[in-house]
C-alpha atoms as a PDB file:
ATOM      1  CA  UNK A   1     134.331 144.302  79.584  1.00  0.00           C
ATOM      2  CA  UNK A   2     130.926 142.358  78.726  1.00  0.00           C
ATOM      3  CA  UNK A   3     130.815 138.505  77.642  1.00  0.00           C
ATOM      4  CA  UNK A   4     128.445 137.592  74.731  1.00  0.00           C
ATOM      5  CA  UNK A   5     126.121 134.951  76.012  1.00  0.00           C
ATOM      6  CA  UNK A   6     126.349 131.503  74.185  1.00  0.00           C
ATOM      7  CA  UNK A   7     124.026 131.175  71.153  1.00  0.00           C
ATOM      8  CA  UNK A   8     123.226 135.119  71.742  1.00  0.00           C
ATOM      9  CA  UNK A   9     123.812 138.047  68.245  1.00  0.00           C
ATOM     10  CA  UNK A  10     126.619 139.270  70.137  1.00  0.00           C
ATOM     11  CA  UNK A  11     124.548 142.507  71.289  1.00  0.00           C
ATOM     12  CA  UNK A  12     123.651 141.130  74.199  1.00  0.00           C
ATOM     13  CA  UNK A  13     125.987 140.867  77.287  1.00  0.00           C
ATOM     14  CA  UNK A  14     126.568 140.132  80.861  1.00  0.00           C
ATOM     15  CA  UNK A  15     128.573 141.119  83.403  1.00  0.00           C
ATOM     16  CA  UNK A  16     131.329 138.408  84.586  1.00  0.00           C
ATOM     17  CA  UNK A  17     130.503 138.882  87.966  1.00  0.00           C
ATOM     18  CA  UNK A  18     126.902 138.264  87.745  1.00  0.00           C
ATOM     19  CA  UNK A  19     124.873 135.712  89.811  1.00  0.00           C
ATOM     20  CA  UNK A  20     123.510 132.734  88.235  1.00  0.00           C
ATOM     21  CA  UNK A  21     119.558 132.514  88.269  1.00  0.00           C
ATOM     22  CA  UNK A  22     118.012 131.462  91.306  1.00  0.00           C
ATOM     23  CA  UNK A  23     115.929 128.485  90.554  1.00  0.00           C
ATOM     24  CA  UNK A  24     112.769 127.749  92.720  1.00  0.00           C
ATOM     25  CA  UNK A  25     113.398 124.645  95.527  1.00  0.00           C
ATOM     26  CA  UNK A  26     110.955 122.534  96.815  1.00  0.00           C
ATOM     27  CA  UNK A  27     110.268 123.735 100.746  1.00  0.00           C
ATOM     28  CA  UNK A  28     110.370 120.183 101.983  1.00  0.00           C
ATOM     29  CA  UNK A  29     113.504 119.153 100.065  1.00  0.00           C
ATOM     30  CA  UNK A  30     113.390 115.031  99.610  1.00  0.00           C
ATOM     31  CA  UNK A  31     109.816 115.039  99.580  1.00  0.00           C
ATOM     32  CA  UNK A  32     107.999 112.707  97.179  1.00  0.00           C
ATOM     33  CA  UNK A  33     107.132 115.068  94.379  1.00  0.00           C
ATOM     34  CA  UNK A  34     104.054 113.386  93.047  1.00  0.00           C
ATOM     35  CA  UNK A  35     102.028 112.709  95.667  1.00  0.00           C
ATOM     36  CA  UNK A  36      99.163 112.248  93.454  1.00  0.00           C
ATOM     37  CA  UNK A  37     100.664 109.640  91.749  1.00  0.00           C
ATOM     38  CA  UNK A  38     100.554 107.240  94.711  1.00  0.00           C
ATOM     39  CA  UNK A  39     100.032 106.997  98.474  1.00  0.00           C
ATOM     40  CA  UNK A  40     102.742 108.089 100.725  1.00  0.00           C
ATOM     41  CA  UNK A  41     102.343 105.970 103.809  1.00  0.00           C
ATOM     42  CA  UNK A  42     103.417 107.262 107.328  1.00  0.00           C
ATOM     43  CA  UNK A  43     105.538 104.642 109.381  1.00  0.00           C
ATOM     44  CA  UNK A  44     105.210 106.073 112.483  1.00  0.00           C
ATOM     45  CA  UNK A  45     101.608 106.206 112.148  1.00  0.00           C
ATOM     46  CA  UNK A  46     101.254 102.519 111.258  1.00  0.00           C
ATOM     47  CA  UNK A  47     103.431 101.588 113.979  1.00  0.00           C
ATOM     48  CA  UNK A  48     101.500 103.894 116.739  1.00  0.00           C
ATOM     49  CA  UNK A  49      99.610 102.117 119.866  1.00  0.00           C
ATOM     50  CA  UNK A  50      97.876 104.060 122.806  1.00  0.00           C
ATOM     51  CA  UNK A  51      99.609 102.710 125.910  1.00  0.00           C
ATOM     52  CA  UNK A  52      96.843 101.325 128.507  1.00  0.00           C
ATOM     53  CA  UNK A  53      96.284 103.992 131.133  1.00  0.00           C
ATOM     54  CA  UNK A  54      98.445 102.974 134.341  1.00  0.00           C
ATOM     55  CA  UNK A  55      97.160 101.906 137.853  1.00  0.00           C
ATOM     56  CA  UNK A  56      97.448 104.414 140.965  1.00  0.00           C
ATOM     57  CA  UNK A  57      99.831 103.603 143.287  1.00  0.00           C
ATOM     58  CA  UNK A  58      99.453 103.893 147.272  1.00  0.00           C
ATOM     59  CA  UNK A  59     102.931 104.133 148.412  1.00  0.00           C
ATOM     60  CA  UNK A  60     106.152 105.789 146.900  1.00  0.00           C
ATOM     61  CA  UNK A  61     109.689 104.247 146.261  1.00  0.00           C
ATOM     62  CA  UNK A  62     112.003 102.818 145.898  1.00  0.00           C
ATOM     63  CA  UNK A  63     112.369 104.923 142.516  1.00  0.00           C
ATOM     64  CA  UNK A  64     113.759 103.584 138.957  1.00  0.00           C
ATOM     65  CA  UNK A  65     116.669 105.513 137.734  1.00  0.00           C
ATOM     66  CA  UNK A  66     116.896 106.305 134.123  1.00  0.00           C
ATOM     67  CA  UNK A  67     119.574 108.017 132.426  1.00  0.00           C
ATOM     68  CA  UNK A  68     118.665 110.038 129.152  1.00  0.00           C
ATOM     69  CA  UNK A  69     121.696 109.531 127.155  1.00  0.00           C
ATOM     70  CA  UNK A  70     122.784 110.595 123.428  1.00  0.00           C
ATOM     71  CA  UNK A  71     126.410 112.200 122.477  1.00  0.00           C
ATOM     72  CA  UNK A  72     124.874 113.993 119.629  1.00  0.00           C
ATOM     73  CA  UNK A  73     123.736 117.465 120.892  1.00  0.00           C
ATOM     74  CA  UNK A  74     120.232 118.616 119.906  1.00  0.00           C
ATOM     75  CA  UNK A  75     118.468 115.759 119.927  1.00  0.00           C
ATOM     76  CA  UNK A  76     115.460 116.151 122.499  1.00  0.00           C
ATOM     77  CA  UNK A  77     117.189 114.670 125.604  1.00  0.00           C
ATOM     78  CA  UNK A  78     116.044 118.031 127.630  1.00  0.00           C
ATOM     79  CA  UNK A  79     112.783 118.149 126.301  1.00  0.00           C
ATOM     80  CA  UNK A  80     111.824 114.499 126.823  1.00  0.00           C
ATOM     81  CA  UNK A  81     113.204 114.729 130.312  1.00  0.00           C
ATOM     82  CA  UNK A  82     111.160 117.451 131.448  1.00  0.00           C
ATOM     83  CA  UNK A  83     108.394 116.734 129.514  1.00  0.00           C
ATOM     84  CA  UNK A  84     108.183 112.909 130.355  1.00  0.00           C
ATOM     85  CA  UNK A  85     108.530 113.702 133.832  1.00  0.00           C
ATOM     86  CA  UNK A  86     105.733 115.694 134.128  1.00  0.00           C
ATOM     87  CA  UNK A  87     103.689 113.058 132.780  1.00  0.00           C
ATOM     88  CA  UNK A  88     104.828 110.452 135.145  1.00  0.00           C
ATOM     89  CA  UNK A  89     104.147 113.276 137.366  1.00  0.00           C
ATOM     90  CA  UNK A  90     100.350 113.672 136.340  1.00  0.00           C
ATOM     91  CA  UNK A  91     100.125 109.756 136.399  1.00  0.00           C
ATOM     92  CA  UNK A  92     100.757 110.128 140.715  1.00  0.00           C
ATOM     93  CA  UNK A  93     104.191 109.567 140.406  1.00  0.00           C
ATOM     94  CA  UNK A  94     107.082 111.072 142.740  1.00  0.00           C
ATOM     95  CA  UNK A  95     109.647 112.150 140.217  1.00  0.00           C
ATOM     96  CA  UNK A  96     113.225 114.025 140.216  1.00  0.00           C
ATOM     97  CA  UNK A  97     114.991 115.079 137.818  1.00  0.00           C
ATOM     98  CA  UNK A  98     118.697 115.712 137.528  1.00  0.00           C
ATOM     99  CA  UNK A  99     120.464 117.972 135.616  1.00  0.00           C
ATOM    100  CA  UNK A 100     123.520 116.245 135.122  1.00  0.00           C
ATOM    101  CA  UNK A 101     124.745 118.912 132.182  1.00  0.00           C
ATOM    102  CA  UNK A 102     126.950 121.758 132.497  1.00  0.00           C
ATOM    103  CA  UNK A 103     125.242 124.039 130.360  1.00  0.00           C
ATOM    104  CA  UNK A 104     121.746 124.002 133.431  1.00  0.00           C
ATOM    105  CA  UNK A 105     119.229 123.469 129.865  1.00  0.00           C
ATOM    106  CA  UNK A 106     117.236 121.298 132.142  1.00  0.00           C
ATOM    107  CA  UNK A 107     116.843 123.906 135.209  1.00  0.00           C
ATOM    108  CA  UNK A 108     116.376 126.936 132.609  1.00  0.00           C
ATOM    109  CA  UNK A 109     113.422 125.194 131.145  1.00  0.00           C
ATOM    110  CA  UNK A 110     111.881 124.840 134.365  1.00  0.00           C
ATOM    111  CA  UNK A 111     112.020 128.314 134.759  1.00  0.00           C
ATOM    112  CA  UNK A 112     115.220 128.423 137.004  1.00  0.00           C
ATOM    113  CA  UNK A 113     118.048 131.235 136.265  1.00  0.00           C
ATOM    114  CA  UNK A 114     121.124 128.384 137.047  1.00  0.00           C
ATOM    115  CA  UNK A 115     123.997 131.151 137.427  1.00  0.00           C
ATOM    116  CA  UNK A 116     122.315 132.471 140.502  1.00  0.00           C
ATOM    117  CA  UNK A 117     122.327 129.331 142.464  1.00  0.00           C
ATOM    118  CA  UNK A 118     124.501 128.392 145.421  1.00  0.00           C
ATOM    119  CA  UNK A 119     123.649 125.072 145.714  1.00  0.00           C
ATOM    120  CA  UNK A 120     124.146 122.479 142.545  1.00  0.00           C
ATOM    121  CA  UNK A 121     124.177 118.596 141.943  1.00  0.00           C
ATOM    122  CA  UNK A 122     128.327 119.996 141.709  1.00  0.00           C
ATOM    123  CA  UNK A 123     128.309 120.768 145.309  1.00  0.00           C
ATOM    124  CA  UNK A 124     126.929 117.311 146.133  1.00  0.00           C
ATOM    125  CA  UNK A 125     129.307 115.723 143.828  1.00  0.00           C
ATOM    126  CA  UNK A 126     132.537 117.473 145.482  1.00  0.00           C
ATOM    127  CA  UNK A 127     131.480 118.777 149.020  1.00  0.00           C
ATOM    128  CA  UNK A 128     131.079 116.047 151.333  1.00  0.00           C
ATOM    129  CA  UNK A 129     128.892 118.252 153.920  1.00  0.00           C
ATOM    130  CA  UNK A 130     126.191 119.076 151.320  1.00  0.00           C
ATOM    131  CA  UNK A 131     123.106 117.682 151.518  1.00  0.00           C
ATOM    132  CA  UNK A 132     120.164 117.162 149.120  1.00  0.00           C
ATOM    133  CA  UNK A 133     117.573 119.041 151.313  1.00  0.00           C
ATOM    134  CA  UNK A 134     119.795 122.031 150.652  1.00  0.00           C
ATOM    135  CA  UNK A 135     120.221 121.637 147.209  1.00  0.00           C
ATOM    136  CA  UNK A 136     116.320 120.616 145.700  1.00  0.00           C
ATOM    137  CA  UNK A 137     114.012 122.766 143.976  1.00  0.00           C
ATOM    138  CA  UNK A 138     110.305 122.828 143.886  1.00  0.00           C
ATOM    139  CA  UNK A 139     109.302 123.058 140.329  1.00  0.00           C
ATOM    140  CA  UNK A 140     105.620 124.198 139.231  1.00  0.00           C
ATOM    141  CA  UNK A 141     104.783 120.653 138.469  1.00  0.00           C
ATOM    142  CA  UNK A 142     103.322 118.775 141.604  1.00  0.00           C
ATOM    143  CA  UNK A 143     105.305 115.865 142.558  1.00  0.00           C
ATOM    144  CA  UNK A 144     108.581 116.720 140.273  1.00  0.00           C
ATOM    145  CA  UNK A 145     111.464 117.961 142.183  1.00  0.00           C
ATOM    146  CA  UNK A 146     114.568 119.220 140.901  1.00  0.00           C
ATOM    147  CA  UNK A 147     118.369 118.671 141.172  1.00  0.00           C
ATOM    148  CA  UNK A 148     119.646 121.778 139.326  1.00  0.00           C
ATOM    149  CA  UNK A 149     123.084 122.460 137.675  1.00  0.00           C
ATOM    150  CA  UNK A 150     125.163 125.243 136.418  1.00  0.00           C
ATOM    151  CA  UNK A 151     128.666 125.693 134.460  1.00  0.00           C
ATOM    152  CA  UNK A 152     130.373 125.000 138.066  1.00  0.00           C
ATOM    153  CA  UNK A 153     129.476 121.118 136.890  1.00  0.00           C
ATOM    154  CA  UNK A 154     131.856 121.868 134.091  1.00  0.00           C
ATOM    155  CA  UNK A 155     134.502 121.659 136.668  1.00  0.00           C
ATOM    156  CA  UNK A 156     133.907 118.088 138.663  1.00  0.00           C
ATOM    157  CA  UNK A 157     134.786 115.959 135.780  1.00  0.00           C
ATOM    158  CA  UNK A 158     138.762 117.045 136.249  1.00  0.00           C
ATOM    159  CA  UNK A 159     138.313 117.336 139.988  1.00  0.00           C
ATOM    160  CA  UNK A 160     136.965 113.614 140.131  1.00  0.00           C
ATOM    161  CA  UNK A 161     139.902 111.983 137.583  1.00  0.00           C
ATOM    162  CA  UNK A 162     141.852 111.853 141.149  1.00  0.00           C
ATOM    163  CA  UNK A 163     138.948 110.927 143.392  1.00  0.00           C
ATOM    164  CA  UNK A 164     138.240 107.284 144.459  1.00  0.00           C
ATOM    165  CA  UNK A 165     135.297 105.337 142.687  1.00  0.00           C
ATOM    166  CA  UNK A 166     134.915 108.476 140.287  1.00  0.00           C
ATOM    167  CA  UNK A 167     132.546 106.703 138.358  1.00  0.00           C
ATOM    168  CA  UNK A 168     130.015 105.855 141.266  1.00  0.00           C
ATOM    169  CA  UNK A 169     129.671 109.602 142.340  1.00  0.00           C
ATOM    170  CA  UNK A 170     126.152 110.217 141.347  1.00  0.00           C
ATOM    171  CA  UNK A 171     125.317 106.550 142.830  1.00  0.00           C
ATOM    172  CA  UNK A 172     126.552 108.227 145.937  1.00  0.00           C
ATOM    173  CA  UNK A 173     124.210 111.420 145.704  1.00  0.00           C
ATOM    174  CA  UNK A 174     121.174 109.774 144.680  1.00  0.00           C
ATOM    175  CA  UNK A 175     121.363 106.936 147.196  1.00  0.00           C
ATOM    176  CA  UNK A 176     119.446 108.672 149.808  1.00  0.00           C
ATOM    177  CA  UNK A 177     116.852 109.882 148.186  1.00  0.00           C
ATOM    178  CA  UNK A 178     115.712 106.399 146.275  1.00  0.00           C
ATOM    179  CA  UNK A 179     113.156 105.776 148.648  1.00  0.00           C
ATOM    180  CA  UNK A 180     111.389 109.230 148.262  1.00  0.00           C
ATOM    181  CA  UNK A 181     110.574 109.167 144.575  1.00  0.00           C
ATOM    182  CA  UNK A 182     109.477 106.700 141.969  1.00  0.00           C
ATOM    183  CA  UNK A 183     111.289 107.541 139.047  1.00  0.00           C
ATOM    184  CA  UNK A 184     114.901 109.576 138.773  1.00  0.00           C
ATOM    185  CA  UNK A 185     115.566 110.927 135.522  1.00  0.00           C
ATOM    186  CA  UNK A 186     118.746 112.283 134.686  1.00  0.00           C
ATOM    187  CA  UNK A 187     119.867 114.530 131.882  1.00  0.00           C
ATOM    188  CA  UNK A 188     122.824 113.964 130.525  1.00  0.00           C
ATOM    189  CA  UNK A 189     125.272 116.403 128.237  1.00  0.00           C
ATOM    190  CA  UNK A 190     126.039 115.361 124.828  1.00  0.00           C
ATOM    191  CA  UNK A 191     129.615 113.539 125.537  1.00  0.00           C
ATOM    192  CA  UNK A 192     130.456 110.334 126.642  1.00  0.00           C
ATOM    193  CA  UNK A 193     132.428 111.654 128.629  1.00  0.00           C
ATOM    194  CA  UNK A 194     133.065 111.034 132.678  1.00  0.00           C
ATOM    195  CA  UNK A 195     129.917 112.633 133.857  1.00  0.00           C
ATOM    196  CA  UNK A 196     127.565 110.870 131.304  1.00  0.00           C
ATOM    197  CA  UNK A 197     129.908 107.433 132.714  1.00  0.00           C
ATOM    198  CA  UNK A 198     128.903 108.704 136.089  1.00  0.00           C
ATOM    199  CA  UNK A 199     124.841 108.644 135.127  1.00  0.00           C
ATOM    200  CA  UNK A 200     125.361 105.368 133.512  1.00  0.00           C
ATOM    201  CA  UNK A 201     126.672 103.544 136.858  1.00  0.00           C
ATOM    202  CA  UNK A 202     124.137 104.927 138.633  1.00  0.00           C
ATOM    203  CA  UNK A 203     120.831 104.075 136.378  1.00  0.00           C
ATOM    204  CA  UNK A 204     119.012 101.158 136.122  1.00  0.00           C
ATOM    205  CA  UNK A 205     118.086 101.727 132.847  1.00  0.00           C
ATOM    206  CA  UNK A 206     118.494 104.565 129.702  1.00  0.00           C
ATOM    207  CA  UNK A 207     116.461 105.773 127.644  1.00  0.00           C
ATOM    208  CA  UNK A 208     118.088 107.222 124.228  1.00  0.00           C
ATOM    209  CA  UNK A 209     116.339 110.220 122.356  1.00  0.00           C
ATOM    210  CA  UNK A 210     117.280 109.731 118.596  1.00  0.00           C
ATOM    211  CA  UNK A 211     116.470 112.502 116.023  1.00  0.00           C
ATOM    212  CA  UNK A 212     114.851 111.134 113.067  1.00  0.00           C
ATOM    213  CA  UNK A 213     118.579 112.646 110.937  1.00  0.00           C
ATOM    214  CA  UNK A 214     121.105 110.433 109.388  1.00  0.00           C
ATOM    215  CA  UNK A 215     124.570 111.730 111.848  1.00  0.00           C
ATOM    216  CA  UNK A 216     122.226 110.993 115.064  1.00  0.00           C
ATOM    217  CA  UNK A 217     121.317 107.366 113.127  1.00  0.00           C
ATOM    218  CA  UNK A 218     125.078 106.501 113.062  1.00  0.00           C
ATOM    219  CA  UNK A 219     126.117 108.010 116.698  1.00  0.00           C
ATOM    220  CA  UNK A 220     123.925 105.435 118.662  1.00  0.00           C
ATOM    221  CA  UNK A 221     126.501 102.195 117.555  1.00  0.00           C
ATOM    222  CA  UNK A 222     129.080 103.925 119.956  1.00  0.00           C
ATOM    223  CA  UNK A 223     126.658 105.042 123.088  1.00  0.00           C
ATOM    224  CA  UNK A 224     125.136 101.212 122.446  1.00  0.00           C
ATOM    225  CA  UNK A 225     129.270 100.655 122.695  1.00  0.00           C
ATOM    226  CA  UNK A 226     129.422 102.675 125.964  1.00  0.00           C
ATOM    227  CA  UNK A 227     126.421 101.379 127.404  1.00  0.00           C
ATOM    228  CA  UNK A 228     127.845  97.466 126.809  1.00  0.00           C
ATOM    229  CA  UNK A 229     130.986  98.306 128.942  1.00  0.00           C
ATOM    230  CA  UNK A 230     129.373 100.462 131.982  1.00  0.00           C
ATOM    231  CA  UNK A 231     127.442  97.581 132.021  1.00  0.00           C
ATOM    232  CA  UNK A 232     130.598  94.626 131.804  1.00  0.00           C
ATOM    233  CA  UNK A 233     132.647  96.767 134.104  1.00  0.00           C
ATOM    234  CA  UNK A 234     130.851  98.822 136.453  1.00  0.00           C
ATOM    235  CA  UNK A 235     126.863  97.954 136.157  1.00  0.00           C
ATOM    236  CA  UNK A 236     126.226  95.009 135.732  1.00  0.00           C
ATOM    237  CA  UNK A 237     122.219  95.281 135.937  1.00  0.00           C
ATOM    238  CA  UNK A 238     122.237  98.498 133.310  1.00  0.00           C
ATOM    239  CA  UNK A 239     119.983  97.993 130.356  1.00  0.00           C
ATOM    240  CA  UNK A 240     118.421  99.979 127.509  1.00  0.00           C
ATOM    241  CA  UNK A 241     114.745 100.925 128.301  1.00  0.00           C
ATOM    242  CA  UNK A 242     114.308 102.035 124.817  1.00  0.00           C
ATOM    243  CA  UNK A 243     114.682 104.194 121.759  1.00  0.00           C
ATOM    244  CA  UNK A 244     112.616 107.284 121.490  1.00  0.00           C
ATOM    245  CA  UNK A 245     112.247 109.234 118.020  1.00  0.00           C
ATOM    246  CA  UNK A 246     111.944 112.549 118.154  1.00  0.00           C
ATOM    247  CA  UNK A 247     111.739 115.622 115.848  1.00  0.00           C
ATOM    248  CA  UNK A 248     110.399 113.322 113.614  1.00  0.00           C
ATOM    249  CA  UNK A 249     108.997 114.624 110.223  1.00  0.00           C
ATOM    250  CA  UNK A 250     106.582 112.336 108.449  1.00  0.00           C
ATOM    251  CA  UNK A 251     106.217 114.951 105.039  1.00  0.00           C
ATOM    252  CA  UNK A 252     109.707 114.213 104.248  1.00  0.00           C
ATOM    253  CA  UNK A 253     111.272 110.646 102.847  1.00  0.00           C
ATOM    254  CA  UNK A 254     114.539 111.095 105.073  1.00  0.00           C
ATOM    255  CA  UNK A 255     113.050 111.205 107.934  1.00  0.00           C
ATOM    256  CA  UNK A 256     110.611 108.253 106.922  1.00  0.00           C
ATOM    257  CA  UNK A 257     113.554 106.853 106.137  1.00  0.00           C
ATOM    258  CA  UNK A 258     115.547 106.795 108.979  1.00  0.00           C
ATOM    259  CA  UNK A 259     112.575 105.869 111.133  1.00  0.00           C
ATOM    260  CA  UNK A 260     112.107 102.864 109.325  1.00  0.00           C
ATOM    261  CA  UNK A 261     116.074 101.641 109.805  1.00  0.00           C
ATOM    262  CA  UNK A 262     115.745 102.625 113.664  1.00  0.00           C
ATOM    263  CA  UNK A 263     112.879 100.195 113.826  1.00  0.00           C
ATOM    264  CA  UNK A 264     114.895  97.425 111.296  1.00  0.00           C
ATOM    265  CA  UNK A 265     117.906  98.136 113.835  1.00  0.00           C
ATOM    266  CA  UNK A 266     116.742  97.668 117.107  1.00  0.00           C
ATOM    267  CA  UNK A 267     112.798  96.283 116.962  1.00  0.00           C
ATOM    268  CA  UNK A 268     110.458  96.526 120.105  1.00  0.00           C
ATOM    269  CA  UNK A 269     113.275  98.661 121.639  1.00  0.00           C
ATOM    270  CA  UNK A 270     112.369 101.492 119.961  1.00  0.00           C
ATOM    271  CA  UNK A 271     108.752 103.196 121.197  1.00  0.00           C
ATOM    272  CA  UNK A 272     105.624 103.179 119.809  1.00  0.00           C
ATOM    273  CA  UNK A 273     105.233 106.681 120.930  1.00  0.00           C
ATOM    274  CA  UNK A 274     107.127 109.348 118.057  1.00  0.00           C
ATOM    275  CA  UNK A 275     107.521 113.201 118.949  1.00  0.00           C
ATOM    276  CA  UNK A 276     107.064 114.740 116.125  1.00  0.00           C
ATOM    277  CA  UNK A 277     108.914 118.369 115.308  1.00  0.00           C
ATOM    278  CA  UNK A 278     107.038 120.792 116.084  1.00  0.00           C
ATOM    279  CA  UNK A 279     107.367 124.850 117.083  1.00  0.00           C
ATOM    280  CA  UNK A 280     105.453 124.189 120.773  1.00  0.00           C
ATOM    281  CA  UNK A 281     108.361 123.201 122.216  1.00  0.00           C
ATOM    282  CA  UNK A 282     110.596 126.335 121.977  1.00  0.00           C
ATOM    283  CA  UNK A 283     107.561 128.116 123.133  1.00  0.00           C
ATOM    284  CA  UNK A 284     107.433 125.992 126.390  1.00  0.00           C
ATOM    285  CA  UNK A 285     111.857 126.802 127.123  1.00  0.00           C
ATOM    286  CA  UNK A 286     110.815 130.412 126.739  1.00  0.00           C
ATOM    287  CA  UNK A 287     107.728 130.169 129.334  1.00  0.00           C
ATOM    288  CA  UNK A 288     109.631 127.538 131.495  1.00  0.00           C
ATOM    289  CA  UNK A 289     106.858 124.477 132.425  1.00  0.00           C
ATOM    290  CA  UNK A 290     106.075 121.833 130.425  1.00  0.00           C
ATOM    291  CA  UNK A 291     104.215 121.262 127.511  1.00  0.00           C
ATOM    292  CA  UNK A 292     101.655 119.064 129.178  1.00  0.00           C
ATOM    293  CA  UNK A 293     100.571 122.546 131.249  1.00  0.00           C
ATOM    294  CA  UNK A 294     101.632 124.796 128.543  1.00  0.00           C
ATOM    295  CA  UNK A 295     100.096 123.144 125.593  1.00  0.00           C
ATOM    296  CA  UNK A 296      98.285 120.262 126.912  1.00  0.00           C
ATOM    297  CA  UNK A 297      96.126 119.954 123.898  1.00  0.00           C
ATOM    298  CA  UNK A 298      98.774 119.382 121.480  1.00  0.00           C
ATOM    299  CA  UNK A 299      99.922 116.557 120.142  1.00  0.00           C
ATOM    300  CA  UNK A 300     103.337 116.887 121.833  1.00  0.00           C
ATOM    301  CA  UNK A 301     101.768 116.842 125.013  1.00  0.00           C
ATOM    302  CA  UNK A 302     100.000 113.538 124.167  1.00  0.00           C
ATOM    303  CA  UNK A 303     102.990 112.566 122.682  1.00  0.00           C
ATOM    304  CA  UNK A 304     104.915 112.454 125.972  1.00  0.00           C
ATOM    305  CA  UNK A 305     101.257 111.494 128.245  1.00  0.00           C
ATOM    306  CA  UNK A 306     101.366 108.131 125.765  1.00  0.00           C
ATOM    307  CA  UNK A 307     105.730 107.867 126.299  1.00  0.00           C
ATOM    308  CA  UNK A 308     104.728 107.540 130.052  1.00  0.00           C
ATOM    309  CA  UNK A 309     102.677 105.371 129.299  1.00  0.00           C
ATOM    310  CA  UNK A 310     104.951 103.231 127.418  1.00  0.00           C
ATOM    311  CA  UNK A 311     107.670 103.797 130.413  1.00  0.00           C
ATOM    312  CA  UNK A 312     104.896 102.555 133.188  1.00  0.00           C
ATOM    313  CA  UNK A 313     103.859  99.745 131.019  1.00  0.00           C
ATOM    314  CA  UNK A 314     107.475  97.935 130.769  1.00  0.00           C
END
């Protein structure tokens, strides 16, 4: 059976089932479509400022604690910890990081292979007669140490629903080591669950990665939320370091967008320093270092050299 097309003689036909013409789409969907016509201004750009470089220290410790929060997945948290590490690293500064998520994305992008270890941040969480000396990796960045994690971490937030002080925990890990390092980042997983509770109590401050995307806009009311009661209940001296904007894409008016309510929202919190999306990063997971050695040309790498900066500076 054939159907005449409308307006058509009748002779000819096509077939029910066929597909409707593909019409051509715009790559960069959103995009102001006639540029000519006027002068698309970049946000970010106008808002940029080169942090001052930072004075050397002479002595180490105690270190500053900052938790890398977000419950949205995918938003840069494991990039920007391992990446703004390294920097504070090249700056002179002692620096651990903590891999304070189940699924190890922190120790595999330092070039670690988390399944094989013995010795986690779990076994210091639940094993009273592990120590840190046992458990810390060397990575290829001088002056960055790591605390690594694997899917046994996955595990410790039932275990420590019964325990005493559950919430303080990490406080009780990291307490010993304060004094050797300047700055303790900690990765979080994308919950708000008990661990992420856990790196809350025991920071000083947290930094939040946002995604220049719409869903990761209207997540950060609730961690904001989360952050207010750690803080009422259980830290009292907690606060929010800032708001870093990554994966941001300044061809496209959503992402322009959204960068521009971030900065209506929550003013001199947010950074002057924006990470921009680009394909470097993957490349640097895959060779496992940074992308201030792997890339240190690029504009991420600057990106996250001016972020420490930034972090120094306040």
């Amino acid at each position: 059976m054939t159907i005449p097309k409308p307006g058509s003689t009748g002779r000819e036909t096509v077939r029910p089932d066929a597909q409707p013409p593909v019409l051509p789409v715009d790559e960069h969907d959103g995009e102001d479509s006639a540029r000519g016509a006027r002068k698309v201004t970049d946000p970010a750009k106008e808002r940029a400022v080169t942090a001052a470089e930072p004075a050397p220290i002479e002595e180490h410790g105690p270190a500053r604690i900052i938790a890398l929060c977000n419950q949205k997945g995918g938003v840069g948290k494991t990039t920007t910890t391992i990446n703004l590490g390294a920097a504070l690293a090249d700056y002179g500064r002692r620096v651990l990081l903590v891999d304070f998520d189940p699924q190890g994305a922190l120790s595999v992008g330092l070039g670690m292979a988390p399944h094989q270890l013995d010795q986690t941040i779990y076994n210091l969480l639940m094993e009273r007669n592990s120590t840190a000396e046992h458990t810390l990796l060397k990575t290829n960045v001088p002056g960055m140490d790591l605390l690594p994690s694997n899917i046994d971490l996955s595990a410790a937030e039932v275990q420590l629903v019964g325990e005493v002080a559950r919430e303080q925990a990490l406080a009780r890990v990291l307490r010993p080591l304060i004094n050797e390092y300047d700055y303790v980042l900690v990765d979080c997983q994308p919950s708000l669950g008990l661990l992420t509770v856990n790196a809350l109590t025991a920071a000083d401050g947290v930094i939040i990665p946002l995604e220049c995307e719409y869903f990761s806009l209207r997540g950060v009311a609730l961690l904001m939320d989360t952050v207010e009661k750690v803080r009422d209940r259980l830290n009292p001296n907690l606060s929010v370091d800032g708001i870093l904007a990554t994966m941001y894409d300044p061809r496209t008016v959503h992402g322009r967008e959204v960068f521009n309510r971030v900065v209506e929202a929550f003013g001199e919190l947010v950074y002057h320093t924006v990470v921009a999306r680009t394909v470097r990063f993957p490349e640097t997971t895959v060779a496992g270092e940074p992308i201030t050695s792997w890339a240190p040309s690029s504009a991420g790498a600057e990106a996250y050299r001016n972020l420490a900066r930034e972090v120094l500076a306040r």
